[in-house]
N, C-alpha and C. Protein backbone atom coordinates (compact mmCIF):
# COMPACT_ATOMS: atom_id res chain seq x y z
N UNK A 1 55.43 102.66 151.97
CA UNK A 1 56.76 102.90 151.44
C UNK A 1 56.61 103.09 149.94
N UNK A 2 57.11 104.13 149.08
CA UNK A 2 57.00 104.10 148.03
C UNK A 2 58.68 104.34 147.18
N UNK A 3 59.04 103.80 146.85
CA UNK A 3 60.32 104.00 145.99
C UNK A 3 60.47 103.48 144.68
N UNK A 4 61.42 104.52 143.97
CA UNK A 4 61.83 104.83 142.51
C UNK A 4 63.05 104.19 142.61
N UNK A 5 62.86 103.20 141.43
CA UNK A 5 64.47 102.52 141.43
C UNK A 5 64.95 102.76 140.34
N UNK A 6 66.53 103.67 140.11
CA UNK A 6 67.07 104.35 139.04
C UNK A 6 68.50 103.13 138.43
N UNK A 7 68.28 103.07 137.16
CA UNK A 7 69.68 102.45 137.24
C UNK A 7 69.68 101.21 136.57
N UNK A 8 70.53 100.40 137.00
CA UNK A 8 70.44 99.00 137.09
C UNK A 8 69.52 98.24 137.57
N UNK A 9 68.59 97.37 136.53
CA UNK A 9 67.98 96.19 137.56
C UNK A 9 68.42 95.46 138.53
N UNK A 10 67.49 95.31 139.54
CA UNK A 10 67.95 94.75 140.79
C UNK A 10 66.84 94.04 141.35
N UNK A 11 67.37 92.93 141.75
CA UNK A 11 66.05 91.68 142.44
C UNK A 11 65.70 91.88 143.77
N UNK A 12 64.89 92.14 144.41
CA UNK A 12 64.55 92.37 145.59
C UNK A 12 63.89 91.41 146.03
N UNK A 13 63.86 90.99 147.38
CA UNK A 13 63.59 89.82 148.16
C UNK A 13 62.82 90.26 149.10
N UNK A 14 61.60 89.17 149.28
CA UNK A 14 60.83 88.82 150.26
C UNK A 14 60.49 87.68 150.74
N UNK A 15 60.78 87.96 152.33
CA UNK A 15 60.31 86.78 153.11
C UNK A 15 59.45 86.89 154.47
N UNK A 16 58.54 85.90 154.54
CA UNK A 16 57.30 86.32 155.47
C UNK A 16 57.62 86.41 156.62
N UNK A 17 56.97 87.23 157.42
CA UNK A 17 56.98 87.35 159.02
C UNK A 17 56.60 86.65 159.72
N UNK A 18 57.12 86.03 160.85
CA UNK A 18 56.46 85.38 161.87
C UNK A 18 56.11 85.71 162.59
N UNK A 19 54.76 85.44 163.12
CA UNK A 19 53.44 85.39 163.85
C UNK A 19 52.91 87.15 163.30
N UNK A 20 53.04 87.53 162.34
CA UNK A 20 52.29 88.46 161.80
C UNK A 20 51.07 88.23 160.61
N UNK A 21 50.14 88.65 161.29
CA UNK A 21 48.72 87.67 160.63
C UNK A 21 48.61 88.48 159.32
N UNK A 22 47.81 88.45 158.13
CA UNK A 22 47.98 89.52 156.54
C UNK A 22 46.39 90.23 157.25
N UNK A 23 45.48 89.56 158.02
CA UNK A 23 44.74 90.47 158.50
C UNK A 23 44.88 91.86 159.30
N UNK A 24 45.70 90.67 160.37
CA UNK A 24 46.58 92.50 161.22
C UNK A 24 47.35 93.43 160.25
N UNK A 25 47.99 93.05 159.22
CA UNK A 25 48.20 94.35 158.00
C UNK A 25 47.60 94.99 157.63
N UNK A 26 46.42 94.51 157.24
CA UNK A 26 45.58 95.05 156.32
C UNK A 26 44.83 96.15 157.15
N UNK A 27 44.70 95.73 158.51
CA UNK A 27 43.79 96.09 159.61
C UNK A 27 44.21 97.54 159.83
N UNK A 28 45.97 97.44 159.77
CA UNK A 28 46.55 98.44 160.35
C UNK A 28 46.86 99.52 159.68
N UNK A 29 47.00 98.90 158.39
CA UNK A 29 46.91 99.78 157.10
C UNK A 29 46.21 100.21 155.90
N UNK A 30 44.89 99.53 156.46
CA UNK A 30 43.63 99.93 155.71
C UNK A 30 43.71 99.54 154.34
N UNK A 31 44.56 97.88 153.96
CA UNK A 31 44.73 97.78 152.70
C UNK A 31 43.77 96.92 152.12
N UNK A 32 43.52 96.88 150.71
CA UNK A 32 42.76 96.34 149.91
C UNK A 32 43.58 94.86 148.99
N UNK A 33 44.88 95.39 149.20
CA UNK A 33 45.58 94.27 148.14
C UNK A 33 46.23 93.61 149.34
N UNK A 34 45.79 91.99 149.38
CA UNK A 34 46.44 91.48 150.51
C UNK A 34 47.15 90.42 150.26
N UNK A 35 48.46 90.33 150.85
CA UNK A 35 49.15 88.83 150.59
C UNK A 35 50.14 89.10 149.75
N UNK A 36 50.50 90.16 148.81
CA UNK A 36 51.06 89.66 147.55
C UNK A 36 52.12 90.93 147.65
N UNK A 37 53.14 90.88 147.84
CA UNK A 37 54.34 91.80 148.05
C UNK A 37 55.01 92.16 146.94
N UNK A 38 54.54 91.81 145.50
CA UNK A 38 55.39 91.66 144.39
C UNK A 38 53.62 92.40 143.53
N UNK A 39 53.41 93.28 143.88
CA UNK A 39 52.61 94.56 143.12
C UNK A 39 53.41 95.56 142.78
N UNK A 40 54.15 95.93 142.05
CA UNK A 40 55.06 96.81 141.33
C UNK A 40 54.46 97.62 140.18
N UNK A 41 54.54 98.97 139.50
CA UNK A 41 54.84 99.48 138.37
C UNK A 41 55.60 99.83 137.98
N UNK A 42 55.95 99.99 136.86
CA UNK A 42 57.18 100.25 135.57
C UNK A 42 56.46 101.00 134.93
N UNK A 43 57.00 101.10 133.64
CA UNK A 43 56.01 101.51 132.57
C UNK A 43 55.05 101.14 132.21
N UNK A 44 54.74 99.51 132.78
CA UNK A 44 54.01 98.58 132.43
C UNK A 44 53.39 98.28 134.16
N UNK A 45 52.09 98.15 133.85
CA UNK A 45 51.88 97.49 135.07
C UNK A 45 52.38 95.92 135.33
N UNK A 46 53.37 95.29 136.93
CA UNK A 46 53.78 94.30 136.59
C UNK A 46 53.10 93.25 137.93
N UNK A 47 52.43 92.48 137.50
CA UNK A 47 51.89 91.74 139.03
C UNK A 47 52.14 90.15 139.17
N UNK A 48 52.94 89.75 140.13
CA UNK A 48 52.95 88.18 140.42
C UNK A 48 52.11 87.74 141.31
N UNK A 49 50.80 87.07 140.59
CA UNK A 49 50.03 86.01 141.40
C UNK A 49 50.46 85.87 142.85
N UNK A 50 49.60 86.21 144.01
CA UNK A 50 49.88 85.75 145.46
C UNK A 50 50.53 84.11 145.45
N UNK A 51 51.12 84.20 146.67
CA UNK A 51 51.79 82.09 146.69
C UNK A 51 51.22 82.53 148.41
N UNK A 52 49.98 82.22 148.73
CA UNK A 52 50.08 82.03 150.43
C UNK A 52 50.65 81.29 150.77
N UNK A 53 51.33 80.04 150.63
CA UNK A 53 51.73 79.36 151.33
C UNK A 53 53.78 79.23 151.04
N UNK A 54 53.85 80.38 150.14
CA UNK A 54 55.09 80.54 149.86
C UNK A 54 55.68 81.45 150.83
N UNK A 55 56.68 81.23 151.58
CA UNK A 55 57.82 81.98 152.61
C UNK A 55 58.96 82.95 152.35
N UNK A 56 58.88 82.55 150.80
CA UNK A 56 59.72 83.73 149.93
C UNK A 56 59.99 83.76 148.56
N UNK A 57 59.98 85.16 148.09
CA UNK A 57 59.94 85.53 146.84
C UNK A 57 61.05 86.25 146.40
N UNK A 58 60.90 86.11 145.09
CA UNK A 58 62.52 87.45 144.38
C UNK A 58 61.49 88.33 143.81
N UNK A 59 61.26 89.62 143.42
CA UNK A 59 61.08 89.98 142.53
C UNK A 59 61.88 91.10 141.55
N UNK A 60 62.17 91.13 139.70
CA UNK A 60 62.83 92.08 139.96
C UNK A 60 62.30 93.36 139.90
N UNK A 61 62.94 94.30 140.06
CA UNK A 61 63.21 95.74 139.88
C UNK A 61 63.17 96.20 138.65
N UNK A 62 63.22 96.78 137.43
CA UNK A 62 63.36 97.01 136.66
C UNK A 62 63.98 98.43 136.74
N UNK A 63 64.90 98.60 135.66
CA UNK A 63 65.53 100.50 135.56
C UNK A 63 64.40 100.99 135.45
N UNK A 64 63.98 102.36 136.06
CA UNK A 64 62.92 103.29 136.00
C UNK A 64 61.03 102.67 136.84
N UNK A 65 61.82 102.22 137.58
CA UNK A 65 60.37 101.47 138.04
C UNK A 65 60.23 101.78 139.28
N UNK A 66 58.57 102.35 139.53
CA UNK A 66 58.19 102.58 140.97
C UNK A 66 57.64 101.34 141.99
N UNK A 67 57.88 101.38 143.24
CA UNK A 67 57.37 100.39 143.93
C UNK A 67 56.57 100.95 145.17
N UNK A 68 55.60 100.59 145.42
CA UNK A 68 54.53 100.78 146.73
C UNK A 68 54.58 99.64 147.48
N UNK A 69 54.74 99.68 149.03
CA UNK A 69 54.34 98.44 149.84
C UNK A 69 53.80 99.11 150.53
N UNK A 70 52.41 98.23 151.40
CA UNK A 70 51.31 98.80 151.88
C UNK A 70 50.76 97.31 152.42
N UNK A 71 50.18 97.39 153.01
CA UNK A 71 49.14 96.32 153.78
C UNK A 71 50.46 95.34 154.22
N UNK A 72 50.19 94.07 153.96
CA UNK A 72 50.45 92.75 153.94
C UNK A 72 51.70 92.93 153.62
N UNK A 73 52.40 93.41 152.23
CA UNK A 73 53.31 93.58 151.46
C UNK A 73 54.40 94.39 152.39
N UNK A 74 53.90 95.03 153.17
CA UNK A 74 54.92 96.20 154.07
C UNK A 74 55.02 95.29 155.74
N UNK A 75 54.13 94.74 156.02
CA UNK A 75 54.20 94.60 157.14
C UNK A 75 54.26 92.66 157.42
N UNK A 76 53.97 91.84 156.61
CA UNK A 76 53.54 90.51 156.57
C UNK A 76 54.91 90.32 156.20
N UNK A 77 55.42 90.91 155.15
CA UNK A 77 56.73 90.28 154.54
C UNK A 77 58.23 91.32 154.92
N UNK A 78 59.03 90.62 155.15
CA UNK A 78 60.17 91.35 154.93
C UNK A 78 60.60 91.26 153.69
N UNK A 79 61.32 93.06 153.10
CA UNK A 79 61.90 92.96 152.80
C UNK A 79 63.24 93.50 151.89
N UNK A 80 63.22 93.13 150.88
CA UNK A 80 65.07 93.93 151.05
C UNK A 80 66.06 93.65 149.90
N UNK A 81 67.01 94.09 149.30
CA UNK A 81 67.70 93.97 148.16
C UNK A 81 68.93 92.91 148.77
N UNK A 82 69.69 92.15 148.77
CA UNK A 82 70.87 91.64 149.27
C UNK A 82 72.05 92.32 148.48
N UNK A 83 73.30 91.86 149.47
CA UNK A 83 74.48 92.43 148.91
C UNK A 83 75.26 91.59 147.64
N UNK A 84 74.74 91.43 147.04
CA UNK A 84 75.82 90.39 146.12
C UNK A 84 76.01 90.89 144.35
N UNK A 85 76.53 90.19 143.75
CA UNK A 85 77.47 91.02 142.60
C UNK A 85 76.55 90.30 141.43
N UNK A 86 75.65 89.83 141.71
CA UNK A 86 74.80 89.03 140.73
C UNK A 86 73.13 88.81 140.91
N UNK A 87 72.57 88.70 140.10
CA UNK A 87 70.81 87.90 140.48
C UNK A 87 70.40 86.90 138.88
N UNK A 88 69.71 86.09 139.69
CA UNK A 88 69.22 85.53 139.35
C UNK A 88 67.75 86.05 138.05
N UNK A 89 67.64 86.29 136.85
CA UNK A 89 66.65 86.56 136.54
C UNK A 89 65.93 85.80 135.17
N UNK A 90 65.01 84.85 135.06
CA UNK A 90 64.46 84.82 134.24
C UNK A 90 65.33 83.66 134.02
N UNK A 91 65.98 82.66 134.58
CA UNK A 91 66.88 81.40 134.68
C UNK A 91 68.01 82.19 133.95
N UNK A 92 68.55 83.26 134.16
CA UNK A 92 70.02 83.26 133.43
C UNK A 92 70.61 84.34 134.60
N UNK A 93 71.76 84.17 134.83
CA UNK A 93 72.40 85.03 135.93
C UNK A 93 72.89 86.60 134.67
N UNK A 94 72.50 88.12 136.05
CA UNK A 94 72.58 88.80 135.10
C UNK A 94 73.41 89.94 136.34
N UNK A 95 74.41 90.31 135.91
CA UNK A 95 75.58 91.31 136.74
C UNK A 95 74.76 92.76 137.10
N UNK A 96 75.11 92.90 138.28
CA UNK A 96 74.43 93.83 138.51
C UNK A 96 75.35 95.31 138.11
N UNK A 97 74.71 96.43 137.69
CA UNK A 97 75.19 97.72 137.91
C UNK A 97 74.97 98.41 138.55
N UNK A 98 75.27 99.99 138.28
CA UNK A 98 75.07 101.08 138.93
C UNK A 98 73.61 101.09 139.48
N UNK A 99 72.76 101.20 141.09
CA UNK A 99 71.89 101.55 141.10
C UNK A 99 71.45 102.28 141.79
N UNK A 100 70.34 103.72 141.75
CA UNK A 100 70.53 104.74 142.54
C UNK A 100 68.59 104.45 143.02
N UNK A 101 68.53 104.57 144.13
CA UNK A 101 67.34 104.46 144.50
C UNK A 101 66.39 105.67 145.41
N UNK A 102 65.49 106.39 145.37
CA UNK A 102 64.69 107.08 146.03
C UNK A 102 63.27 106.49 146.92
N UNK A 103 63.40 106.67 148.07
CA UNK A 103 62.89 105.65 148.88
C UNK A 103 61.85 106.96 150.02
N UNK A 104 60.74 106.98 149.68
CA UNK A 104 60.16 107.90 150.83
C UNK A 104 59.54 106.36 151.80
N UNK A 105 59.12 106.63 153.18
CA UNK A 105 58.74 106.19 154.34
C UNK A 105 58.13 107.19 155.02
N UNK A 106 56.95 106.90 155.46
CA UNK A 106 55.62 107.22 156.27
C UNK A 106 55.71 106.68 157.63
């Protein structure tokens, strides 16, 4: 999955699959980066440390930022933007705006 997120920052959520092993991901998708669903670029490359034993993550989005999920990240974790009028970022709540997203799938 690769998508361009235009717009407003927005926090996107992941949470792990059950009984889906990060080997059978990797297996199925021939990946190299395993476990860690929060591999993103921006302008900046942006990466959060794997949590194996963590069940769920936020990460945000940034305006103008591309995202890849692949291995583990696409198939180990769900996941997904929620509907709500706010996120959480960086301990301060921040309103969400306009956001337009481009989303290809394989």
């Amino acid at each position: 999955i690769m998508s361009v997120s235009l717009g407003s920052p927005v926090v996107m959520d992941f949470k792990r699959r059950g009984g889906v092993t990060e080997d059978a991901a990797a297996t199925s998708e021939g990946a190299t980066h395993q476990g860690d669903p929060t591999h993103t670029r921006a302008h900046t490359h942006i990466h959060t440390p794997s949590l194996p034993h963590t069940h769920a993550k936020s990460v945000v989005l940034p305006s103008r930022s591309g995202l890849v999920l692949k291995g583990a990240a696409r198939y180990v974790w769900h996941h997904g933007i929620a509907n709500r009028k706010n996120d959480l970022v960086n301990g301060e709540s921040a309103t969400r705006g306009r956001r337009v997203s481009i989303t290809l799938r394989s």
